[in-house]
Protein backbone atom coordinates (compact mmCIF):
# COMPACT_ATOMS: atom_id res chain seq x y z
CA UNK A 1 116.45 104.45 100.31
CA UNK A 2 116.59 107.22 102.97
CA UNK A 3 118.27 110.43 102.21
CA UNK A 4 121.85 109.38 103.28
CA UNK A 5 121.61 107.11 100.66
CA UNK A 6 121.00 109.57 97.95
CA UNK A 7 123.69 111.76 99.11
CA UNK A 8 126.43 109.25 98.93
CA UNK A 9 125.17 108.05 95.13
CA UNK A 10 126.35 111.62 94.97
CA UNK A 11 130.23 111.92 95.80
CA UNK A 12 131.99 109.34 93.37
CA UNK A 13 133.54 106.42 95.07
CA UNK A 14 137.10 108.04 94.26
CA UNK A 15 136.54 111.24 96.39
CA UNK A 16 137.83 110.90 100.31
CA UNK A 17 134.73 112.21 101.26
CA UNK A 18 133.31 108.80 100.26
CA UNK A 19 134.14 106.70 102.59
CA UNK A 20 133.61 108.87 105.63
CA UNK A 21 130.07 109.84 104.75
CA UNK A 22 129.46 105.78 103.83
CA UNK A 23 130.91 105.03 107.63
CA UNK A 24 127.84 107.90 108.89
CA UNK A 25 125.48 106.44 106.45
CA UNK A 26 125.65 103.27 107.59
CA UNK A 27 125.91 104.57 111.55
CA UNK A 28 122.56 106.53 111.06
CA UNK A 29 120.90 103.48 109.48
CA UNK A 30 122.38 101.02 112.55
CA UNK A 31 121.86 103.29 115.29
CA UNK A 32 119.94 106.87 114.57
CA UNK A 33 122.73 108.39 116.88
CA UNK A 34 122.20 112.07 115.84
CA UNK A 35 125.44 113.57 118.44
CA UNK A 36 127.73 111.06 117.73
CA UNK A 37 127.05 111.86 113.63
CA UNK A 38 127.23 115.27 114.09
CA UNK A 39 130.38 115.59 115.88
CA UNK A 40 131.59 113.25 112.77
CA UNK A 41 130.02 115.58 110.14
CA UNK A 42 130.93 119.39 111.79
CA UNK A 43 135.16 117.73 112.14
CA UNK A 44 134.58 116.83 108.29
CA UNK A 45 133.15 120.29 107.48
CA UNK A 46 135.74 121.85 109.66
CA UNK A 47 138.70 120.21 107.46
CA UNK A 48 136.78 120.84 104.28
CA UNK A 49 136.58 124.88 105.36
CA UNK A 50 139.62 124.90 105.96
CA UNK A 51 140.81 123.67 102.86
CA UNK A 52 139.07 126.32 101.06
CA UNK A 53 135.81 124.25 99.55
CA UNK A 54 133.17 126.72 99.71
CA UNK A 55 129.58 126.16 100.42
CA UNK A 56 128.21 124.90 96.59
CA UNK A 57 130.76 122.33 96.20
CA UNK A 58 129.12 118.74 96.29
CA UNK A 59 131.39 117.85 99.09
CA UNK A 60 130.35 120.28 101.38
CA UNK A 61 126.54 119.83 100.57
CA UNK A 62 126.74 116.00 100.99
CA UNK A 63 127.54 116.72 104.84
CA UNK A 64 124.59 119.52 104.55
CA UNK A 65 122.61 116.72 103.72
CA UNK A 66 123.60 114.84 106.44
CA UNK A 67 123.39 117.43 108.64
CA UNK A 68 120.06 118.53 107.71
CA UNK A 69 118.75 115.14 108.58
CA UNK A 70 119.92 115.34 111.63
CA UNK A 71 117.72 117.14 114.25
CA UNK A 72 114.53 116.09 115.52
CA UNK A 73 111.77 116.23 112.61
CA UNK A 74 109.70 119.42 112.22
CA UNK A 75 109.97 123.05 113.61
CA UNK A 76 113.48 122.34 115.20
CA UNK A 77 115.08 120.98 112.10
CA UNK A 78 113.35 123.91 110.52
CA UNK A 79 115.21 126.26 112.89
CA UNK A 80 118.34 124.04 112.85
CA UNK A 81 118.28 124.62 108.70
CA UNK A 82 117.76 128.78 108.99
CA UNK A 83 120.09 129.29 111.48
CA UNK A 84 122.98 127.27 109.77
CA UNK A 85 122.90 125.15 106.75
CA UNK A 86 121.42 128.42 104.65
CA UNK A 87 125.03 129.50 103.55
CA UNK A 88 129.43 129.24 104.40
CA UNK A 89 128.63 131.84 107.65
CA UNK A 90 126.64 129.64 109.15
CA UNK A 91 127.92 126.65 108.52
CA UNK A 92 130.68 128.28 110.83
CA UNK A 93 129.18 128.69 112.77
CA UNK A 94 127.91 125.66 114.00
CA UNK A 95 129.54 124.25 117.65
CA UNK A 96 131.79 121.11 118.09
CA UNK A 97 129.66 119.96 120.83
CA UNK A 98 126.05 119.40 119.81
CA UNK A 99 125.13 119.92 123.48
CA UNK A 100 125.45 123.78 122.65
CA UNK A 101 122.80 123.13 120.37
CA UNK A 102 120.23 121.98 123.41
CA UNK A 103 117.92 124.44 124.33
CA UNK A 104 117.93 126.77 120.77
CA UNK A 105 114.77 125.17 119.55
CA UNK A 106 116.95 123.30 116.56
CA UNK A 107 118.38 120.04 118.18
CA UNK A 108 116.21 117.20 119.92
C-alpha cells in the first residue's frame, strides 16, 4: 500500500477530512494527476488554516502527506518539502495554482 494509503488509516472514518482525502487517494491511484490533487489538497489546507488547526494536528499532516507525494521524485520534491511542508509559514505559503510552482525546481 502506497503512502496515501497509510495516511488515510490515519484520520478515523468519522473525521470530514476522511472522505475528501479517500476521493484524492483513490484519484492518485486511478490517474497520478499531481495538479488536479494539489489544487484539491492546498483548498482543503486553506479551510483547515482558516479554521485555526495548526500545523501538528493529524488533519493538517494527512494533506502534508499528500502533498509531499506529490512532486516529481528526487531533488524537486526535496526542494518542494524545504520550501513548504517544513512548518504553518510555509504551508501558506503555497499558491492556488500549481503552475506558479513551474520553474522553482520543486514541481515536475
Amino acid at each position: 500500500m502506497s503512502v496515501f494509503g497509510g495516511v488515510i488509516k490515519k484520520v478515523t472514518p468519522a473525521s470530514p477530512l476522511y472522505s475528501l482525502l479517500f476521493q484524492m487517494y483513490k484519484q492518485v491511484e486511478n490517474e497520478r494527476d499531481s495538479d488536479e490533487v494539489y489544487r484539491h489538497a492546498i483548498v482543503i489546507l486553506d479551510e483547515l488554516l482558516r479554521r485555526g488547526y495548526r500545523f501538528n494536528t493529524p488533519e493538517v499532516q494527512a494533506v502534508v502527506e499528500i502533498l509531499r507525494e506529490l512532486p516529481a521524485p528526487g531533488a524537486k520534491a526535496r526542494n518542494f518539502e524545504k520550501l513548504y511542508l517544513q512548518d504553518e509559514y510555509g504551508l501558506r505559503r503555497l499558491p492556488h495554482d500549481p503552475r506558479k510552482l513551474y520553474g522553482q525546481g520543486c514541481w515536475h
